[in-house]
N, C-alpha and C. Protein backbone atom coordinates (compact mmCIF):
# COMPACT_ATOMS: atom_id res chain seq x y z
N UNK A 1 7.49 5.24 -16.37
CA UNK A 1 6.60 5.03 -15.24
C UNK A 1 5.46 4.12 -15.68
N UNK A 2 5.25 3.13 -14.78
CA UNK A 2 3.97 2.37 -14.78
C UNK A 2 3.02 2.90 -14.06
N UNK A 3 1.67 2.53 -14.11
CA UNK A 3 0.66 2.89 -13.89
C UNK A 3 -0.19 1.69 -13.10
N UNK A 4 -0.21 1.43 -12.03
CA UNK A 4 -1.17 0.40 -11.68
C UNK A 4 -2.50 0.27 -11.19
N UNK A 5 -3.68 0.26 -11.54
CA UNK A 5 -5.14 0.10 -10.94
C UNK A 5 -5.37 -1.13 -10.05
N UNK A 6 -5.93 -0.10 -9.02
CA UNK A 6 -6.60 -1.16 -7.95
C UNK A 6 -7.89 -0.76 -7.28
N UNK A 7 -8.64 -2.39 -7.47
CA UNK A 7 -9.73 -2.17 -7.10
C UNK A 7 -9.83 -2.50 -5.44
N UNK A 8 -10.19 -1.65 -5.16
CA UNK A 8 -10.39 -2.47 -4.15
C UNK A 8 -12.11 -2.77 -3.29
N UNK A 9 -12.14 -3.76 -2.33
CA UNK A 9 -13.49 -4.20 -1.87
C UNK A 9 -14.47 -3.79 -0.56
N UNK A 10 -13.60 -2.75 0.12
CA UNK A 10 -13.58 -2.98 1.70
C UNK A 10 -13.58 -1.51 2.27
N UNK A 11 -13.99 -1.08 3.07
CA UNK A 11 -13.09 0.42 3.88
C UNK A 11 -12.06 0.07 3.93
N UNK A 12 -11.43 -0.81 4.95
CA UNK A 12 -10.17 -0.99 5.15
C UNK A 12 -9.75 -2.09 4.41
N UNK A 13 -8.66 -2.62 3.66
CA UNK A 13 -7.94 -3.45 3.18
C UNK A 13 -6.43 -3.57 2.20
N UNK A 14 -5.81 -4.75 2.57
CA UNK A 14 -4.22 -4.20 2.23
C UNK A 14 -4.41 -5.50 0.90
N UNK A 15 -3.95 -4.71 -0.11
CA UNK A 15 -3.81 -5.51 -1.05
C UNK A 15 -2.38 -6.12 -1.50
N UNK A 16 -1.84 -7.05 -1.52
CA UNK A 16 -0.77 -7.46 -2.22
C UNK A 16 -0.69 -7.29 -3.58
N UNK A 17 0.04 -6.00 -4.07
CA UNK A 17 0.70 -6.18 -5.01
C UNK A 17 2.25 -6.20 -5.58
N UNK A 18 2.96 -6.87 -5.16
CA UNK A 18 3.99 -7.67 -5.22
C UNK A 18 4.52 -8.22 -6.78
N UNK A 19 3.15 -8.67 -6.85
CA UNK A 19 3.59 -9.34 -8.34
C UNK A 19 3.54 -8.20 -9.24
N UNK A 20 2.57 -7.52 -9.22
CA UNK A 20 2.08 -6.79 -9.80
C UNK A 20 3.23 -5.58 -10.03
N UNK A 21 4.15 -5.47 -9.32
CA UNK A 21 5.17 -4.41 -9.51
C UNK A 21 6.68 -5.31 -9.75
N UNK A 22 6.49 -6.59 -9.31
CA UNK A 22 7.40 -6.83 -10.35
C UNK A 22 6.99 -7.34 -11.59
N UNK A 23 6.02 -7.62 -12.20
CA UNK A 23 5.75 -7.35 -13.71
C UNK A 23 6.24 -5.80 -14.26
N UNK A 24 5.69 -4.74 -13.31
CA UNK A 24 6.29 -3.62 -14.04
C UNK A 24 7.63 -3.34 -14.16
N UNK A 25 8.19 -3.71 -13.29
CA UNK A 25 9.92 -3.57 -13.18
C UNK A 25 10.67 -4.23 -14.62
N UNK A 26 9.62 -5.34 -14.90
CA UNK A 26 10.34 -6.00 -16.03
C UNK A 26 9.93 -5.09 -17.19
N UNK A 27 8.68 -4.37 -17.27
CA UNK A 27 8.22 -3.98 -18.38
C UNK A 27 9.21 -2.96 -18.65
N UNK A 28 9.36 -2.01 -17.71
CA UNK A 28 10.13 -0.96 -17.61
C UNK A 28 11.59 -1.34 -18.00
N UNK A 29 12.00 -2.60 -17.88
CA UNK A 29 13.38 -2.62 -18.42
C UNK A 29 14.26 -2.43 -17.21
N UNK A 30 13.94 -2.49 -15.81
CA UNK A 30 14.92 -2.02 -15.29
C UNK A 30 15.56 -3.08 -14.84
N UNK A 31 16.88 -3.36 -14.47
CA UNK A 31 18.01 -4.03 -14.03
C UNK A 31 18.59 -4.55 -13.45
N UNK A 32 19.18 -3.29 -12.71
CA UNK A 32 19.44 -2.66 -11.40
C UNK A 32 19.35 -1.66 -10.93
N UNK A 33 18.71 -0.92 -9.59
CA UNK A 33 18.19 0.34 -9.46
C UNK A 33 17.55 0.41 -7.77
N UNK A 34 16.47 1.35 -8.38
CA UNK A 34 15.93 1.19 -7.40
C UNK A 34 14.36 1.69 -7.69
N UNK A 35 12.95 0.95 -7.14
CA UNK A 35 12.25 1.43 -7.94
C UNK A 35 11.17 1.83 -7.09
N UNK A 36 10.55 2.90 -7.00
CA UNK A 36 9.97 3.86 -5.81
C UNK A 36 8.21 3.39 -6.63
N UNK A 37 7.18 2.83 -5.46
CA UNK A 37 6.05 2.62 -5.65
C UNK A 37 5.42 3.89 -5.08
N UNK A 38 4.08 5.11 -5.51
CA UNK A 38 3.91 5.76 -4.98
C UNK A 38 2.53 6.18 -5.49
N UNK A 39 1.73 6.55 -3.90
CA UNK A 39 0.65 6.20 -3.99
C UNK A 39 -0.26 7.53 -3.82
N UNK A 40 -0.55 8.14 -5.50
CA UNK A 40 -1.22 9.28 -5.24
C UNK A 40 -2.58 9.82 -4.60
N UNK A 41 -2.84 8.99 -3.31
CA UNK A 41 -4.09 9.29 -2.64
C UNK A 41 -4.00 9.98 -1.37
N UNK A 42 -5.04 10.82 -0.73
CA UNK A 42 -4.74 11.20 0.88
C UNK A 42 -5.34 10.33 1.99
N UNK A 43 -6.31 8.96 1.40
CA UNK A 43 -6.72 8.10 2.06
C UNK A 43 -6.74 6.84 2.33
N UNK A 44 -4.97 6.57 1.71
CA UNK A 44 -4.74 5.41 0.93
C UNK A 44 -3.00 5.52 1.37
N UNK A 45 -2.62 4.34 1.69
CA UNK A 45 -1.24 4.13 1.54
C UNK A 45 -0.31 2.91 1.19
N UNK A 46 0.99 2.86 1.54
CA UNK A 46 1.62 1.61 1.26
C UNK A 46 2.66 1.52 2.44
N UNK A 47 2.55 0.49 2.21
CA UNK A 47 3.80 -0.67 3.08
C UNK A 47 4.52 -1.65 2.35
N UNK A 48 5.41 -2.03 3.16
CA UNK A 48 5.93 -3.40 3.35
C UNK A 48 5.88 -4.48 4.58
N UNK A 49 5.46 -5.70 4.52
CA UNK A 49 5.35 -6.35 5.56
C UNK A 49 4.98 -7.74 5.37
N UNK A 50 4.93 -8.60 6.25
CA UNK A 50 5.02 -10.15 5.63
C UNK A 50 3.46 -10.64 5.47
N UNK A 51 4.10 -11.35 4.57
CA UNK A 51 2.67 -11.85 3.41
C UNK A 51 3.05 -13.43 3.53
N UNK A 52 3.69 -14.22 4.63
CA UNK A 52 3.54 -15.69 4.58
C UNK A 52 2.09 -16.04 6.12
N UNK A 53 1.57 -14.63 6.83
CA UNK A 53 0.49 -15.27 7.42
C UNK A 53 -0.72 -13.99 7.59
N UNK A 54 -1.45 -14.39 6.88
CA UNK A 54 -2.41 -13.47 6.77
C UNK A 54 -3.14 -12.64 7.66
N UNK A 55 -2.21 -13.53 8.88
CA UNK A 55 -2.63 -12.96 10.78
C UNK A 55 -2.23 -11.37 10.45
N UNK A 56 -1.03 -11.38 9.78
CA UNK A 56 -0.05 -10.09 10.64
C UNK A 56 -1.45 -9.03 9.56
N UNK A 57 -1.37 -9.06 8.48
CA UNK A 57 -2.44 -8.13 8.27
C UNK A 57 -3.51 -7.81 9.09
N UNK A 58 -4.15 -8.65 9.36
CA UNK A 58 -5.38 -8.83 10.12
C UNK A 58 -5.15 -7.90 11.45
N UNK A 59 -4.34 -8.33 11.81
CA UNK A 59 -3.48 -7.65 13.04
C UNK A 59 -3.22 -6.32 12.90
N UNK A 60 -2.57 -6.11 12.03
CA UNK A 60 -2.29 -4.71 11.40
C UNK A 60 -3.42 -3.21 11.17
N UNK A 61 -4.41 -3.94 10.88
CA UNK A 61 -5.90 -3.64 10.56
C UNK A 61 -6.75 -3.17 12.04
N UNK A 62 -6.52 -4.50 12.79
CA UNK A 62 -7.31 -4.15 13.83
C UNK A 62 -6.52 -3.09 14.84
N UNK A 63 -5.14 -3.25 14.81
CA UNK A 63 -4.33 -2.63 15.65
C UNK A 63 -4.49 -0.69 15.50
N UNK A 64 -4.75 -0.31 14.10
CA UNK A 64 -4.61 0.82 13.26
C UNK A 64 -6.36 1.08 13.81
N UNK A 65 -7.32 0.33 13.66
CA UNK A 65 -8.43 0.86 14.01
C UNK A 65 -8.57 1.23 15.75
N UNK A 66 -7.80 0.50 16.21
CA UNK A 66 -8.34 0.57 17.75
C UNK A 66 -7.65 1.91 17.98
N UNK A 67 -6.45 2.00 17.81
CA UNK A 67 -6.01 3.77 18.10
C UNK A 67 -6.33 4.53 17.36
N UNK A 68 -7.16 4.22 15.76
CA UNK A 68 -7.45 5.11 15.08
C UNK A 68 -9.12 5.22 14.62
N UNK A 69 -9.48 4.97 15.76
CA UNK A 69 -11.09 4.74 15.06
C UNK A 69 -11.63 5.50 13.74
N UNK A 70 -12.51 4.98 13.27
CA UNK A 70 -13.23 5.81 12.45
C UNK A 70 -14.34 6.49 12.85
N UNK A 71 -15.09 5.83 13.91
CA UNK A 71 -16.29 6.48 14.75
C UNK A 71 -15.45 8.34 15.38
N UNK A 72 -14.25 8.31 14.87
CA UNK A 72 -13.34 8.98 16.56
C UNK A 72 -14.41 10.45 16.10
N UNK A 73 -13.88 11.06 17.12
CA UNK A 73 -14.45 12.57 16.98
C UNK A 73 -13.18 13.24 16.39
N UNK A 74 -13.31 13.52 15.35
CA UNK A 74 -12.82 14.30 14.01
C UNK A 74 -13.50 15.79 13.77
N UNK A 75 -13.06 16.57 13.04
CA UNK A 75 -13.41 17.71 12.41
C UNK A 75 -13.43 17.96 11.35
N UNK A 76 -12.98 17.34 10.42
CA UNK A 76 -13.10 17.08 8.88
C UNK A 76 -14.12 17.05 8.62
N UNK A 77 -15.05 17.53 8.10
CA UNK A 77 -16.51 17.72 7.33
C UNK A 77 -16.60 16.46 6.64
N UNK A 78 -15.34 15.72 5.69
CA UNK A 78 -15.86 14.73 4.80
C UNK A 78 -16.07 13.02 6.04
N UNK A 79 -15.89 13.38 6.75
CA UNK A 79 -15.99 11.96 7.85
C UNK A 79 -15.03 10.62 7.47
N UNK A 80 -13.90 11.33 6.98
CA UNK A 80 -12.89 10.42 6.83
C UNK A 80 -11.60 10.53 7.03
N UNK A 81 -11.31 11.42 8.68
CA UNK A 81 -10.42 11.16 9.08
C UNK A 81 -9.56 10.40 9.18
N UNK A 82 -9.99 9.67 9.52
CA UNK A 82 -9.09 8.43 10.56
C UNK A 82 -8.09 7.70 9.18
N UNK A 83 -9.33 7.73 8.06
CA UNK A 83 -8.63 7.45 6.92
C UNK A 83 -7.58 8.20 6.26
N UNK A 84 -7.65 9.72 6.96
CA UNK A 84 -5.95 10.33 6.41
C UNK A 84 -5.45 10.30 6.97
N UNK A 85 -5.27 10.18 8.65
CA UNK A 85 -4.87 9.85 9.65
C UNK A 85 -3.91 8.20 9.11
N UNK A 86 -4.27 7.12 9.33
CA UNK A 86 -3.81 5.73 9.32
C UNK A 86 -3.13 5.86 7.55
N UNK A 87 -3.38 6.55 6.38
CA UNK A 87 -2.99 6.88 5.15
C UNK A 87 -1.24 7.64 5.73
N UNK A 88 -1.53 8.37 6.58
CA UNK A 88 -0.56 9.43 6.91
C UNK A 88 1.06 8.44 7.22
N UNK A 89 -0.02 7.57 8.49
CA UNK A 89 1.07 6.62 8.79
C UNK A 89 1.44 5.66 8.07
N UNK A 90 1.18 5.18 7.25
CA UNK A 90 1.44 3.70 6.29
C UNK A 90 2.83 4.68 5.39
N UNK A 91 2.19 5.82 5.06
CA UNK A 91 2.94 6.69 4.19
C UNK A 91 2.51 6.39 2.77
N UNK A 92 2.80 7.01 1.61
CA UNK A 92 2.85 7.48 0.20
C UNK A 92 3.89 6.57 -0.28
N UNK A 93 4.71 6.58 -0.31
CA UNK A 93 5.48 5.95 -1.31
C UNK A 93 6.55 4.42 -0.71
N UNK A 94 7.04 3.59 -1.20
CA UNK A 94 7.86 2.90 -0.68
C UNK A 94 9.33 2.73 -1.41
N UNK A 95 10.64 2.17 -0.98
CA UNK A 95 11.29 2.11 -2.57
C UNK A 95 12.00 0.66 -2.42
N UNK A 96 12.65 -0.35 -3.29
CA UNK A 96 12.87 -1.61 -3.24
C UNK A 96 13.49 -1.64 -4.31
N UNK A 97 15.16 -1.98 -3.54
CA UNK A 97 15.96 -2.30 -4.63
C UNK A 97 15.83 -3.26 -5.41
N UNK A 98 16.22 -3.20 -6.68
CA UNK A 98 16.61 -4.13 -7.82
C UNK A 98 17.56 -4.46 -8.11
N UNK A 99 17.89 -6.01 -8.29
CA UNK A 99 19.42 -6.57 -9.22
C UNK A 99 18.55 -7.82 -9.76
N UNK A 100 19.42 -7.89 -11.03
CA UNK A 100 19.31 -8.96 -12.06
C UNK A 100 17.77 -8.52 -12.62
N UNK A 101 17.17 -7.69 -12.40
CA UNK A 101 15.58 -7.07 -12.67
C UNK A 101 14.21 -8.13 -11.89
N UNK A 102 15.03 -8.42 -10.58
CA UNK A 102 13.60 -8.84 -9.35
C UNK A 102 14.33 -7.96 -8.09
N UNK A 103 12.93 -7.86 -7.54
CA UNK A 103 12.82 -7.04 -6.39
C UNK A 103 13.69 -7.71 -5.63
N UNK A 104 14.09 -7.43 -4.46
CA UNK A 104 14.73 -7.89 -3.52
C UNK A 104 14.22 -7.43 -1.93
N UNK A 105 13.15 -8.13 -1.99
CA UNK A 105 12.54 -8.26 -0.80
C UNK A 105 12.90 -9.27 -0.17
N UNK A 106 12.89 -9.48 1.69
CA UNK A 106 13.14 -10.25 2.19
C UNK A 106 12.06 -11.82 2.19
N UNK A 107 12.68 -12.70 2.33
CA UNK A 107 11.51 -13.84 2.50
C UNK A 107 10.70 -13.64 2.65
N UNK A 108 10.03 -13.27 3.80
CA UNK A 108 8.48 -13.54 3.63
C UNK A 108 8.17 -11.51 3.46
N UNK A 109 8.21 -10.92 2.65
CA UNK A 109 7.98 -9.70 2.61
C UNK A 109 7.02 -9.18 1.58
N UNK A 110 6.13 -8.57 1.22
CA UNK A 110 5.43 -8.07 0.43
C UNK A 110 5.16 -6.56 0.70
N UNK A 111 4.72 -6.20 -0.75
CA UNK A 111 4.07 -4.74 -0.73
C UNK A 111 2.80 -4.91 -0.83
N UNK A 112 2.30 -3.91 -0.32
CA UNK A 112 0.77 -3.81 0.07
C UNK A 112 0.37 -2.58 -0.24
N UNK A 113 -0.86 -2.38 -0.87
CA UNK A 113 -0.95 -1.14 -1.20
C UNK A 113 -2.32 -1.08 0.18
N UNK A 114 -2.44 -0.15 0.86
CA UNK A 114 -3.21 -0.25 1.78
C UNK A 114 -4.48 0.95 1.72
N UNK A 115 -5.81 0.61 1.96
CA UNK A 115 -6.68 1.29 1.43
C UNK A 115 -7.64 1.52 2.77
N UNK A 116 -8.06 2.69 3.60
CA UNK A 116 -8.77 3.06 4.32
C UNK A 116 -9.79 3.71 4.04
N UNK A 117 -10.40 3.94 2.86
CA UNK A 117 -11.54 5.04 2.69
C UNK A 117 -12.13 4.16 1.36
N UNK A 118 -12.04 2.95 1.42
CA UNK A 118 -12.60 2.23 0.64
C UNK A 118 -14.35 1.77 0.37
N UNK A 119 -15.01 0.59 -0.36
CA UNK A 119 -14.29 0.81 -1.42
C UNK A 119 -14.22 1.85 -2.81
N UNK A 120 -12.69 1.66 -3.48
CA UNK A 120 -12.81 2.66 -4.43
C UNK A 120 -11.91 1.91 -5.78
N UNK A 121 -11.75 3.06 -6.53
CA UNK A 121 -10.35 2.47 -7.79
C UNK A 121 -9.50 3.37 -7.31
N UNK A 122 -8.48 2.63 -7.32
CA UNK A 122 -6.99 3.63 -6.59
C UNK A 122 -6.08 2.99 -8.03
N UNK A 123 -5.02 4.29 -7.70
CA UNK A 123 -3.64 3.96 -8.67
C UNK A 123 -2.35 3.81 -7.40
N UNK A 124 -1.57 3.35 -8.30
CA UNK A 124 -0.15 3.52 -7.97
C UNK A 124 0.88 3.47 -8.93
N UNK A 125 1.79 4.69 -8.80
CA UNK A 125 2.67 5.07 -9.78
C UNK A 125 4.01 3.42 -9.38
N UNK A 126 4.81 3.51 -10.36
CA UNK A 126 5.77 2.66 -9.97
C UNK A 126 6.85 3.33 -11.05
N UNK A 127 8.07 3.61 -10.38
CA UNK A 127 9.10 3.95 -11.67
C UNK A 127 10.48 4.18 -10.72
């Protein structure tokens, strides 16, 4: 298992790390497989989704706040609903096959590690 740190800058923001997990795939030695990214936070999640226009994030972001406000009326004492809420939906983990030892994502596709209760230092497992 790899270990990846991320900083991130923002309450909300989706980071591309893409490269960053296929460097680990190589470190790890793997092949062919399959290799599960997973993201031990309750305010924090991951995706997949295209990374050739920086709209669809943007989009993504605003779309997740408007049904998920953060102002919303919550009951959580720590005032960061919305952030386990929109964490809930992105989900924890993702998985992306391997051959020849590169990912096999579609053209324009990336992983994103996505961060709502920012900013903070987050991990993500990869193995």
């Amino acid at each position: 298992m790899k270990t990846l740190e991320i900083q991130t800058q923002e309450r909300t923001e989706f980071v591309d790390i893409t490269a960053r997990v296929q460097a680990a795939v190589v470190e790890l030695g793997l092949k062919t497989g399959v290799v599960t990214v997973f993201v031990p936070h309750t305010t924090a999640g991951i995706t997949i989704n295209e990374n050739a226009d920086p709209d669809v994030v943007t989009d993504i972001k605003a779309g997740l706040e408007k049904i998920i406000p953060w102002n919303g009326h919550y009951r959580h004492s720590e005032g960061n609903s919305a952030a386990h809420i929109k964490a809930g939906l992105m989900g924890s983990s993702v998985q992306v096959f391997v051959e020849n030892g590169r990912l096999q994502l579609g053209t324009w596709q990336a992983i994103y590690f996505c961060e709502f209760d920012g900013p903070r230092t987050r991990l993500a497992w990869i193995g």
